[in-house]
Protein backbone atom coordinates (compact mmCIF):
# COMPACT_ATOMS: atom_id res chain seq x y z
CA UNK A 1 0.00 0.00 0.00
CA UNK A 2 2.99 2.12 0.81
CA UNK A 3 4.52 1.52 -2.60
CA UNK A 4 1.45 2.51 -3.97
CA UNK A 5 0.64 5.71 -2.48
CA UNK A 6 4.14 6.71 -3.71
CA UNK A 7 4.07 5.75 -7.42
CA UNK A 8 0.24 6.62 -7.99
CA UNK A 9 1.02 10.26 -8.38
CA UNK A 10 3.56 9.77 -10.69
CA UNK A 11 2.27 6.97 -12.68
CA UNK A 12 -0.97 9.53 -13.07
CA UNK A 13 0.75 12.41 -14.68
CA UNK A 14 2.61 9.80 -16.78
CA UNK A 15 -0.65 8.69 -17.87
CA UNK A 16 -2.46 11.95 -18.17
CA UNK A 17 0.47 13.67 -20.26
CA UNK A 18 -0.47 13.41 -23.99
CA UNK A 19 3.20 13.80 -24.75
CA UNK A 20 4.38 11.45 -22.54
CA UNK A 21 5.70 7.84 -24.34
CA UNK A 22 2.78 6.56 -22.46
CA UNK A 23 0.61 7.99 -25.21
CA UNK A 24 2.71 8.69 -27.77
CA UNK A 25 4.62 5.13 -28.11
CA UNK A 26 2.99 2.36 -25.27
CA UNK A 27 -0.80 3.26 -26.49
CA UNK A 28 -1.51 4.55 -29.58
CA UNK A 29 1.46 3.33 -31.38
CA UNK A 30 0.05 0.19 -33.96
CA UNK A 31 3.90 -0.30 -34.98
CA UNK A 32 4.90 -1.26 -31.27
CA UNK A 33 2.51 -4.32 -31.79
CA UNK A 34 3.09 -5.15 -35.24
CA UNK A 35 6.83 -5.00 -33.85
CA UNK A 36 6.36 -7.72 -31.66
CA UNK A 37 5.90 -10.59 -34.42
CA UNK A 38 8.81 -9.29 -36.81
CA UNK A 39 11.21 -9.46 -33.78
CA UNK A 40 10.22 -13.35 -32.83
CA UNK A 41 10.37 -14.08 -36.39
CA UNK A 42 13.57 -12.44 -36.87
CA UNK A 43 15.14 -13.86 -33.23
CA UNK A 44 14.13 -17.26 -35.10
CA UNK A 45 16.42 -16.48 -37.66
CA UNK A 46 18.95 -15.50 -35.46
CA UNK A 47 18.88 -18.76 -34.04
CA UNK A 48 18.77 -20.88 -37.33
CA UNK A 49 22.25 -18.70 -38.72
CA UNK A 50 24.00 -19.86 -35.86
CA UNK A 51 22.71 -23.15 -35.83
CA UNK A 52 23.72 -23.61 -39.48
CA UNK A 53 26.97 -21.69 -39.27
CA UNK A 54 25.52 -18.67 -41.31
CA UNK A 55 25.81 -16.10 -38.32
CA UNK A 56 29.00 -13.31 -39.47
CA UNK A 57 31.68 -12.58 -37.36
CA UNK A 58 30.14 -8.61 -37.48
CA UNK A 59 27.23 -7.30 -36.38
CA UNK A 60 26.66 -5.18 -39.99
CA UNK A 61 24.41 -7.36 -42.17
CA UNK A 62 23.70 -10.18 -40.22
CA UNK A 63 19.93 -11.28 -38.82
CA UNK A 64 20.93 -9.82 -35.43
CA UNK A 65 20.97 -6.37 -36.66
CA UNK A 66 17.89 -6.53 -38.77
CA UNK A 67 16.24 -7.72 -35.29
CA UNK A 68 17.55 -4.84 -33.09
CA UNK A 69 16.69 -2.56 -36.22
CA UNK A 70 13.06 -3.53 -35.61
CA UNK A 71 13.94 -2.41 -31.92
CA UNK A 72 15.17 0.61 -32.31
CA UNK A 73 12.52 1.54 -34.80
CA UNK A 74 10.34 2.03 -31.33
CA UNK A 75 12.10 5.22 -31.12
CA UNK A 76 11.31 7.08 -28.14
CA UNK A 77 12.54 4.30 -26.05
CA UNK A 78 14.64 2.03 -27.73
CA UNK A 79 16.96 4.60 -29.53
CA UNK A 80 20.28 3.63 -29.52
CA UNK A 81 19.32 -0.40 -28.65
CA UNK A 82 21.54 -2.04 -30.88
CA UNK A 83 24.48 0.20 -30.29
CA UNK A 84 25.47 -2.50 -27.16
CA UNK A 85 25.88 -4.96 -30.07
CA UNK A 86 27.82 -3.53 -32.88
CA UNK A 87 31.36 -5.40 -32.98
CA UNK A 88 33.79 -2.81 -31.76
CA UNK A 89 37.39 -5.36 -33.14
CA UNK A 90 39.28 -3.39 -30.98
CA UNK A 91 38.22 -4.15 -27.67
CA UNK A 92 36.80 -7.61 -29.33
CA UNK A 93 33.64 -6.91 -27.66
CA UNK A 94 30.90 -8.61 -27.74
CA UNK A 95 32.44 -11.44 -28.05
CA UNK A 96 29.50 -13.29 -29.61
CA UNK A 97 31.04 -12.95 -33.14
CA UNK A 98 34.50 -14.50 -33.13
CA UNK A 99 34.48 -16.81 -29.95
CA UNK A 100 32.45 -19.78 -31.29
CA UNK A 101 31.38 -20.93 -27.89
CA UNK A 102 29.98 -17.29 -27.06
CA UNK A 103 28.27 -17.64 -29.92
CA UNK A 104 26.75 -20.75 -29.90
CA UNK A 105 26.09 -19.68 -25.67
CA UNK A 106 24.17 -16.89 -27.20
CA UNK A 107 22.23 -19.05 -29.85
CA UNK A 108 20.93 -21.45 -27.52
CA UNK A 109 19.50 -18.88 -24.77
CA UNK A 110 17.83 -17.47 -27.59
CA UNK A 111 16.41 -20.81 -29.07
CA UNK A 112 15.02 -21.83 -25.22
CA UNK A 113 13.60 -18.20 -24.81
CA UNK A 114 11.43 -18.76 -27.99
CA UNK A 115 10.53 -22.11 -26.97
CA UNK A 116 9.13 -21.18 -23.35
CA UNK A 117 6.56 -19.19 -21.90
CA UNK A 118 7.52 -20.91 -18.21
CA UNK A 119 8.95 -17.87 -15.76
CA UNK A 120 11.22 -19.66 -14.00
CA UNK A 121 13.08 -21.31 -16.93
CA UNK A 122 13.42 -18.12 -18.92
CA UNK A 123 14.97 -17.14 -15.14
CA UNK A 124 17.56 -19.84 -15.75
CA UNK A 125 18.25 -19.17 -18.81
CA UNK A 126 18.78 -15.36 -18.10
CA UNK A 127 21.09 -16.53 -15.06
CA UNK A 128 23.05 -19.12 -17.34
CA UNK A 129 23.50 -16.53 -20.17
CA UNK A 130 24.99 -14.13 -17.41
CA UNK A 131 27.07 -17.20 -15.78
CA UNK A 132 28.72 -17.25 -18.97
CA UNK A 133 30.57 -13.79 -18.69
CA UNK A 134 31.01 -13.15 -22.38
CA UNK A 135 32.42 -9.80 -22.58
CA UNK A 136 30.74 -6.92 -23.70
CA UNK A 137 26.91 -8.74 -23.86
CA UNK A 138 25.66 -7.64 -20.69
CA UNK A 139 21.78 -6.98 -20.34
CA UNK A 140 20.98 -5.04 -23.61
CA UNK A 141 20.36 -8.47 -23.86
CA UNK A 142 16.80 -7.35 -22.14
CA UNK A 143 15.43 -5.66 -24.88
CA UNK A 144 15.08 -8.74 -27.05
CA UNK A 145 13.66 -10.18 -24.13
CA UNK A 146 10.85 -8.04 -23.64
CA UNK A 147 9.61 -8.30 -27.06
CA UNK A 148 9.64 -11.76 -26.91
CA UNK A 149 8.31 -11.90 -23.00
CA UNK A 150 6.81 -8.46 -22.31
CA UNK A 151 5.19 -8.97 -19.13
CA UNK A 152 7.86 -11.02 -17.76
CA UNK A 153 11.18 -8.86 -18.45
CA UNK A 154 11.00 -5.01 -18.44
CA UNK A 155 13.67 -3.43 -21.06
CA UNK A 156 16.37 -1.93 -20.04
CA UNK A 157 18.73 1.45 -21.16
CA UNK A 158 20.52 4.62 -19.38
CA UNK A 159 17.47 6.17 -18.90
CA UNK A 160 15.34 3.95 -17.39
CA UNK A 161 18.54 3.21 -15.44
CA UNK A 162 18.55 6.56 -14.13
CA UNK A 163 14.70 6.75 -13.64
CA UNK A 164 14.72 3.52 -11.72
CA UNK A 165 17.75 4.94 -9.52
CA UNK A 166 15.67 8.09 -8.70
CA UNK A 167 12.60 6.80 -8.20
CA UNK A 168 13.43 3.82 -5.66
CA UNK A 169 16.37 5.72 -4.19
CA UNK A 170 19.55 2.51 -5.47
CA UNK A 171 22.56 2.89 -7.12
CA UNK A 172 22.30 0.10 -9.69
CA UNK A 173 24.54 -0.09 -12.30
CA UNK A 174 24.28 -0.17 -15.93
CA UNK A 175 26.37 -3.14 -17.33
CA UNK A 176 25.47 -5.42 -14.46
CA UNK A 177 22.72 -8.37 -14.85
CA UNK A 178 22.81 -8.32 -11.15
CA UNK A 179 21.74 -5.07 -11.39
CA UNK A 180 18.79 -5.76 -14.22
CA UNK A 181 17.48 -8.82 -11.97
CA UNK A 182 17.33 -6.82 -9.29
CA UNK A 183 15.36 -4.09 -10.87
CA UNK A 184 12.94 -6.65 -12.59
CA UNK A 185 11.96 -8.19 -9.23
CA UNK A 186 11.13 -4.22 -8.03
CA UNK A 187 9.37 -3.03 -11.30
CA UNK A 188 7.13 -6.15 -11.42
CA UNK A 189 6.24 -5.87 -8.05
CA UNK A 190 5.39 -1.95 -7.88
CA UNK A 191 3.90 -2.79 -11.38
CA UNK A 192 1.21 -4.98 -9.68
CA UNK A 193 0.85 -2.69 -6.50
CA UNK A 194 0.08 -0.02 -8.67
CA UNK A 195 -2.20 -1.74 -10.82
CA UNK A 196 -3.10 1.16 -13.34
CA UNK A 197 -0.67 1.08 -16.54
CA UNK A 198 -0.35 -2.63 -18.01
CA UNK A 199 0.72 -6.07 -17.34
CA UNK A 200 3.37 -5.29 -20.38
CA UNK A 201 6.17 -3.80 -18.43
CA UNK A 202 6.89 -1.41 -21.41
CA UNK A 203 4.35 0.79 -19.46
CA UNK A 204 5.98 1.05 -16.02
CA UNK A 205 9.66 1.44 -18.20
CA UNK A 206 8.11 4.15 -19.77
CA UNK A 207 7.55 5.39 -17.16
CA UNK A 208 11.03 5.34 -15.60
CA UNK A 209 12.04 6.34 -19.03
CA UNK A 210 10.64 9.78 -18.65
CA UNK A 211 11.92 9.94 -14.74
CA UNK A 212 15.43 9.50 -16.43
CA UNK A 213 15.35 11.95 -19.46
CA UNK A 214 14.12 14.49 -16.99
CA UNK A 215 10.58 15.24 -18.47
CA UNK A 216 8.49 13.70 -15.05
CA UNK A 217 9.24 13.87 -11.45
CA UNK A 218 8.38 11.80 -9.04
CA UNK A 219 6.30 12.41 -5.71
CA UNK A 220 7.75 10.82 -2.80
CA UNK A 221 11.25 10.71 -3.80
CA UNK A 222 14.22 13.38 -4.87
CA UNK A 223 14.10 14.31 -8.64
CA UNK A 224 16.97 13.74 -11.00
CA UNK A 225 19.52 16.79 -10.61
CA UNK A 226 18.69 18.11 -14.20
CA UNK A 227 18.86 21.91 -14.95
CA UNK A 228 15.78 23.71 -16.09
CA UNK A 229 16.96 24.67 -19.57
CA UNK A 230 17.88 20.96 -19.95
CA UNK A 231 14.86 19.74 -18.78
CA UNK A 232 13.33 22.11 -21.06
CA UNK A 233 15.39 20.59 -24.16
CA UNK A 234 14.10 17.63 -23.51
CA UNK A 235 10.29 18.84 -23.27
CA UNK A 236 11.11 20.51 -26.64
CA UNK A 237 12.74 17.93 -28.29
CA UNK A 238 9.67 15.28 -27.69
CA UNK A 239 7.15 18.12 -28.23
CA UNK A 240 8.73 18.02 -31.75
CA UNK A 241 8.95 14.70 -32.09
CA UNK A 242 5.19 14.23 -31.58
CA UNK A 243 4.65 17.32 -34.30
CA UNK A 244 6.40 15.51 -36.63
CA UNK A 245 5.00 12.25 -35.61
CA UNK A 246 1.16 14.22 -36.40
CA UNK A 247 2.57 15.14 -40.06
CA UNK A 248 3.68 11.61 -40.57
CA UNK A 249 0.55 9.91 -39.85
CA UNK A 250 -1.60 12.64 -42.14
CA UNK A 251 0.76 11.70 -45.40
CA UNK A 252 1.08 8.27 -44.30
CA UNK A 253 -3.50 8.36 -44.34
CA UNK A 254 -2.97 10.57 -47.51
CA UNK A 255 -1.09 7.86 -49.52
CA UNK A 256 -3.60 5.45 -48.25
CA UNK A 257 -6.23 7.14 -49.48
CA UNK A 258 -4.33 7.61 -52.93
CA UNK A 259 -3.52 3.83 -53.30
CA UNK A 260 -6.87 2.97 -52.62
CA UNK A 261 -8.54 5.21 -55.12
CA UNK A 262 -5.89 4.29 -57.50
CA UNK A 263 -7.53 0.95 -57.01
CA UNK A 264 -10.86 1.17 -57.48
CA UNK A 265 -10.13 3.50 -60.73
CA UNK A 266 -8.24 0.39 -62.06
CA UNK A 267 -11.41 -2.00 -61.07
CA UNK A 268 -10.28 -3.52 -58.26
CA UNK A 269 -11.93 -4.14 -54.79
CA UNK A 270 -9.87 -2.19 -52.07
CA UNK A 271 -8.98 -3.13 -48.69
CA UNK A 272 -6.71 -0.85 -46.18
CA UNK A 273 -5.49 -2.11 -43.24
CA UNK A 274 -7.77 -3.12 -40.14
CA UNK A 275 -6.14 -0.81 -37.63
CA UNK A 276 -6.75 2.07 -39.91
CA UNK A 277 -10.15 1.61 -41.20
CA UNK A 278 -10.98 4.83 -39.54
CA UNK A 279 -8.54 7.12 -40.34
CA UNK A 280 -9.93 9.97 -41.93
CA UNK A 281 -8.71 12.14 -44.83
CA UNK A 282 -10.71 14.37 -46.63
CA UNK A 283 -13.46 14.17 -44.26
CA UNK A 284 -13.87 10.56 -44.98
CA UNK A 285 -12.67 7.48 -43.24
CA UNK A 286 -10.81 5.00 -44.92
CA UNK A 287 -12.13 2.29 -44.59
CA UNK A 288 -15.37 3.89 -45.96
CA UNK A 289 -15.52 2.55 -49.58
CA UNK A 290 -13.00 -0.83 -48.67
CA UNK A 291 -13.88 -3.94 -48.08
CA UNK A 292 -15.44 -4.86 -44.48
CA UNK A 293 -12.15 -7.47 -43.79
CA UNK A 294 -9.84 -9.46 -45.42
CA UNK A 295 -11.37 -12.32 -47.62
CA UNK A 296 -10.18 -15.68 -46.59
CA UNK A 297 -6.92 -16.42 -48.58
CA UNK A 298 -6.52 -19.86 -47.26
CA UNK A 299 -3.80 -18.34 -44.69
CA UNK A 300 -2.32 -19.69 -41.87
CA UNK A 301 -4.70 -17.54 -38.77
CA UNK A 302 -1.75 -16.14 -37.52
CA UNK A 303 -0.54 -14.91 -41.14
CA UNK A 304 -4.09 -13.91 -41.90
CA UNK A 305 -3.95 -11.33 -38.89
CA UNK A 306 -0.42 -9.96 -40.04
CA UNK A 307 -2.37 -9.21 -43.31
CA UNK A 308 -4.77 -7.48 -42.07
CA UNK A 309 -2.52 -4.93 -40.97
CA UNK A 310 -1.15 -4.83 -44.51
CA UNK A 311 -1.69 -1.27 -45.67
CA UNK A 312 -3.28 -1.32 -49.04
CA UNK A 313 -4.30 -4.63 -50.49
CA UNK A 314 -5.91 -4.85 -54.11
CA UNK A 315 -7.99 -7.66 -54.95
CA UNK A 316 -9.60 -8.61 -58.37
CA UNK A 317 -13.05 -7.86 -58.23
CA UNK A 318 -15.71 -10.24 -56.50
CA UNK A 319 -12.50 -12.68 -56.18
CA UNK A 320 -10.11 -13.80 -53.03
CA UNK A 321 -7.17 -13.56 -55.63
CA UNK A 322 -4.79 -10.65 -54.17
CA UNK A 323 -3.44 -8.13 -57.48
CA UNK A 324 -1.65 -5.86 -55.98
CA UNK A 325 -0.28 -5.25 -51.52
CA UNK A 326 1.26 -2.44 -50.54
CA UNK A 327 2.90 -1.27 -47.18
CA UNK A 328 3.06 2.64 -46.49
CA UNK A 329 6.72 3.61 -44.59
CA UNK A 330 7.39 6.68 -42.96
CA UNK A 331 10.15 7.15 -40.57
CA UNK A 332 9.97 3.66 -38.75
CA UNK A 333 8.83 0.28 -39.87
CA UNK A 334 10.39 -0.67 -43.00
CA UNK A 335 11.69 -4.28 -41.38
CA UNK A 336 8.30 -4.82 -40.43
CA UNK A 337 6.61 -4.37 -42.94
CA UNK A 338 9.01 -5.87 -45.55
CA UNK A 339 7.89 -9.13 -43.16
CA UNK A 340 4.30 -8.47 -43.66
CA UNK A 341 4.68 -9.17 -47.36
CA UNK A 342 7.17 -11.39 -47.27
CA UNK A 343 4.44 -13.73 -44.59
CA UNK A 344 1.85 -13.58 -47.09
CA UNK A 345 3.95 -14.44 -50.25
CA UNK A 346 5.21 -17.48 -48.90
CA UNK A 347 1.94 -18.23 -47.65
CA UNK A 348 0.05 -18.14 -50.73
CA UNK A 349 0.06 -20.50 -53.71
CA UNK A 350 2.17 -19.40 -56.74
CA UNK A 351 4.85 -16.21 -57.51
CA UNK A 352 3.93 -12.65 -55.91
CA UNK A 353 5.50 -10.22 -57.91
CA UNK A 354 2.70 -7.06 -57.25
CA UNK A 355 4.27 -6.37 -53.69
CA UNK A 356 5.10 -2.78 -52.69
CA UNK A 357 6.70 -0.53 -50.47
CA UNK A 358 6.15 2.89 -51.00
CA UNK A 359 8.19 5.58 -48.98
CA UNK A 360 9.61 8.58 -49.07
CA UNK A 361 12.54 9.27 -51.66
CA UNK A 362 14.51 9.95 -48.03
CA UNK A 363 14.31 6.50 -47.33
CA UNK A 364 15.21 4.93 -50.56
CA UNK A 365 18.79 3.89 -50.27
CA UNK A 366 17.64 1.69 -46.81
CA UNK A 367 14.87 0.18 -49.02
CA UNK A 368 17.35 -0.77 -51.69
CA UNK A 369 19.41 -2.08 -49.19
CA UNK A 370 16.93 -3.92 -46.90
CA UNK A 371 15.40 -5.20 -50.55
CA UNK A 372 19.02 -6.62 -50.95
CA UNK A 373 18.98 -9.26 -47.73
CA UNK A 374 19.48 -12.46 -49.07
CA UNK A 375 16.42 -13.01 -46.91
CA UNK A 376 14.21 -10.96 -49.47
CA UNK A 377 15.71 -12.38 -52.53
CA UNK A 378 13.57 -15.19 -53.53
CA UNK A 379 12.54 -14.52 -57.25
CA UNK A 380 10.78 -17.85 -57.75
CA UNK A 381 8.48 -17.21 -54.99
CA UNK A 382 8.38 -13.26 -55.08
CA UNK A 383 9.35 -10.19 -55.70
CA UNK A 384 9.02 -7.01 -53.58
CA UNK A 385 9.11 -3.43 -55.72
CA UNK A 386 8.93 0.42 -54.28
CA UNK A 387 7.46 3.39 -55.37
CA UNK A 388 8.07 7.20 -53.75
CA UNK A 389 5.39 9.13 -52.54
CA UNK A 390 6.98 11.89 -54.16
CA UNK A 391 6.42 9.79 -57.53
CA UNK A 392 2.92 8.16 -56.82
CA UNK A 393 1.72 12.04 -55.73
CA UNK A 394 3.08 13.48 -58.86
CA UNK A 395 1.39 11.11 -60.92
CA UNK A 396 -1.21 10.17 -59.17
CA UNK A 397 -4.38 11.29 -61.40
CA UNK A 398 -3.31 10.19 -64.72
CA UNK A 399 -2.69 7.04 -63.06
CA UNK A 400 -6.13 6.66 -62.51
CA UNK A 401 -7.45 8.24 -66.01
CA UNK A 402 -4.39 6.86 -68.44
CA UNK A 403 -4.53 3.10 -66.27
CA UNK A 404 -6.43 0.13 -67.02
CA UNK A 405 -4.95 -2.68 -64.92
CA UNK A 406 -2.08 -3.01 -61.71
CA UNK A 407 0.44 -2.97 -64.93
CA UNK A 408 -0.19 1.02 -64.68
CA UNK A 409 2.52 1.06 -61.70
CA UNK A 410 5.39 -0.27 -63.58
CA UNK A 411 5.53 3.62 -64.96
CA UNK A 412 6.42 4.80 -61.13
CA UNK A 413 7.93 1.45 -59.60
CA UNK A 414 11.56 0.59 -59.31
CA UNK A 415 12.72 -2.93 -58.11
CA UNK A 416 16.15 -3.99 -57.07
């Protein structure tokens, strides 16, 4: 009760601040959840490369990064999450890349986290992991875990470090998987005295999060020594962040509502994604003119729901035959939703060569590159393309006048 009447203030203004990464990333955020899937998937992965002896001796281009690239895609909170795990030769750390024990250590905590759901042997495996002392992996390793367990291992950076710290009045350490345990055995039990943010622990770290960067205090306990202008950077910097995260989401609805009338002047039945049915542009929500849900495909279930969340999907009219699927990328996501594709295509009978990503001209170069993962490069079961916004906006109406079929987009695509 004690514990309680200390964090409830805090965890109240946390909730109540529409700024806060409460709001802005733990609740209203569909990529967090689509994240969740991409990151087991790609974990998997990890785990078959070392397996199979396919695992590099560097962190650049190997299945590790494109999993802690889905991480750090959650931006507000998980900036910076795969810097732990870049190969620095120099101090040979971590040593998960050239010590074949350490790596094969590391591959087989992985493949018995995936393959449990049992508390107390994902415990064990933690404390074996951390019996092993390889250098340099200490518990960054917690960020994979939460996305695989999130209500059983809270993340873990500097921040919520220092939020923790001021919050509960301890000195714990960074680097230490003492420390981390430690801290996971407090934050799950406040977590259930307080009772008011989530079983997910990604709402209580938030919450230390924004202790730690200065932008909440908390009651009952002294505040983290930061100076007003700094703390004032800080309120700026997110206060921008959610601006720009407002502008993203309008052209992000915009080219929705573009590929879906491109559609539907080319004769096809339309479908945007379930989780954004009721966005609204132009006065109008999405989903409006679409189809009610995604036809059955003949899908696995759990590949069916990742396609729902697909952003566009064309289908030939009155059929369950799929013409054209497209996934919208704005400053995050492109991992993701390269897997939402990439799911279907393998799930469906025959080649899928109408697949798109359509982004920003910013973002091209990391398409071309992602595109270029021998993972994605399966032309006899399909091929992914991508188109610009700055391309499909340009040309956008005599697309729809000059267009008779999906064969109209080979004018704007590009493909690898």
């Amino acid at each position: 009760m004690v514990m309680k009447q200390l964090l409830q203030p805090t965890a109240e203004a946390y909730k109540a601040d529409p700024e806060s990464v409460y709001n802005t990333w733990f609740i209203s955020n569909e990529e967090r959840l689509k994240a969740f899937r991409s990151i087991r998937r790609g974990v998997g992965t990890v785990v078959e490369d070392i397996k199979h002896g396919r695992f590099p001796n560097d962190f650049k281009g190997s299945s590790l990064e494109f999993v802690l690239g889905c991480i750090a895609e959650q931006k507000q909170v998980f900036e910076g999450a795969a810097h732990p795990f870049y190969w620095k030769p120099k101090l040979r750390i971590p040593d998960i890349y050239e010590n074949e024990a350490n790596k094969q250590g590391f591959g087989e905590f992985l493949y018995a986290c995936l393959d449990t759901t049992d508390v107390r042997a994902l415990e064990k495996e933690v404390l074996k992991l951390a019996a092993r002392g390889i250098k340099g992996l200490g518990p960054a390793v917690s960020n994979i875990l939460y996305f695989l367990h999130p209500t059983l291992f809270p993340p873990f950076n500097t921040a919520m470090l220092n939020g923790f710290n001021a919050l509960f009045q301890t000195k714990k350490k960074l680097g230490s998987w003492e420390s981390y345990l430690e801290m996971r055995e407090t934050i799950i039990e406040a977590n259930g005295s307080l009772g008011i943010l989530s079983k997910d622990l990604g709402a209580f770290c938030g919450m230390l999060f924004e202790i730690g960067v200065g932008r909440l205090s908390c009651n009952g306990a002294d505040t983290l020594n930061v100076e007003h202008e700094k703390v004032e950077q800080v309120r700026r910097k997110r206060h921008n962040q959610v601006q720009q995260d407002l502008a993203e989401e309008r052209l992000h609805t915009k080219v929705q509502y573009q590929l879906c009338e491109l559609g539907r002047a080319l004769g096809y039945d339309t479908l945007v994604a379930r989780n954004d049915r009721s966005a609204v542009y132009q006065g109008s929500p999405l989903g409006y003119r679409c189809l009610e849900k995604l036809p059955d495909l003949g899908l696995p279930p759990e590949v069916h729901s990742t396609a729902e969340l697909i952003d566009v999907i064309w289908l030939y009219k009155g059929s369950t035959k799929i013409a054209c699927a497209f996934e919208v990328e704005k400053s995050t996501s492109i991992y993701s939703g390269i897997l939402r594709l990439t799911d279907m295509a393998l799930s469906l009978a025959g080649k899928e060569d109408h697949l798109y990503l359509v982004a920003p001209a910013t973002r091209e170069k990391e398409i071309i590159d992602q595109l270029k993962r021998p993972m994605f490069q399966r032309p006899d079961e399909f091929s992914i393309g991508y188109i610009l916004f700055e391309e499909l906006d340009k040309h956008f109406e005599s697309l729809c006048k000059l267009g008779d079929d999906h064969l109209i987009l080979n004018k704007v695509a590009c493909r690898c």
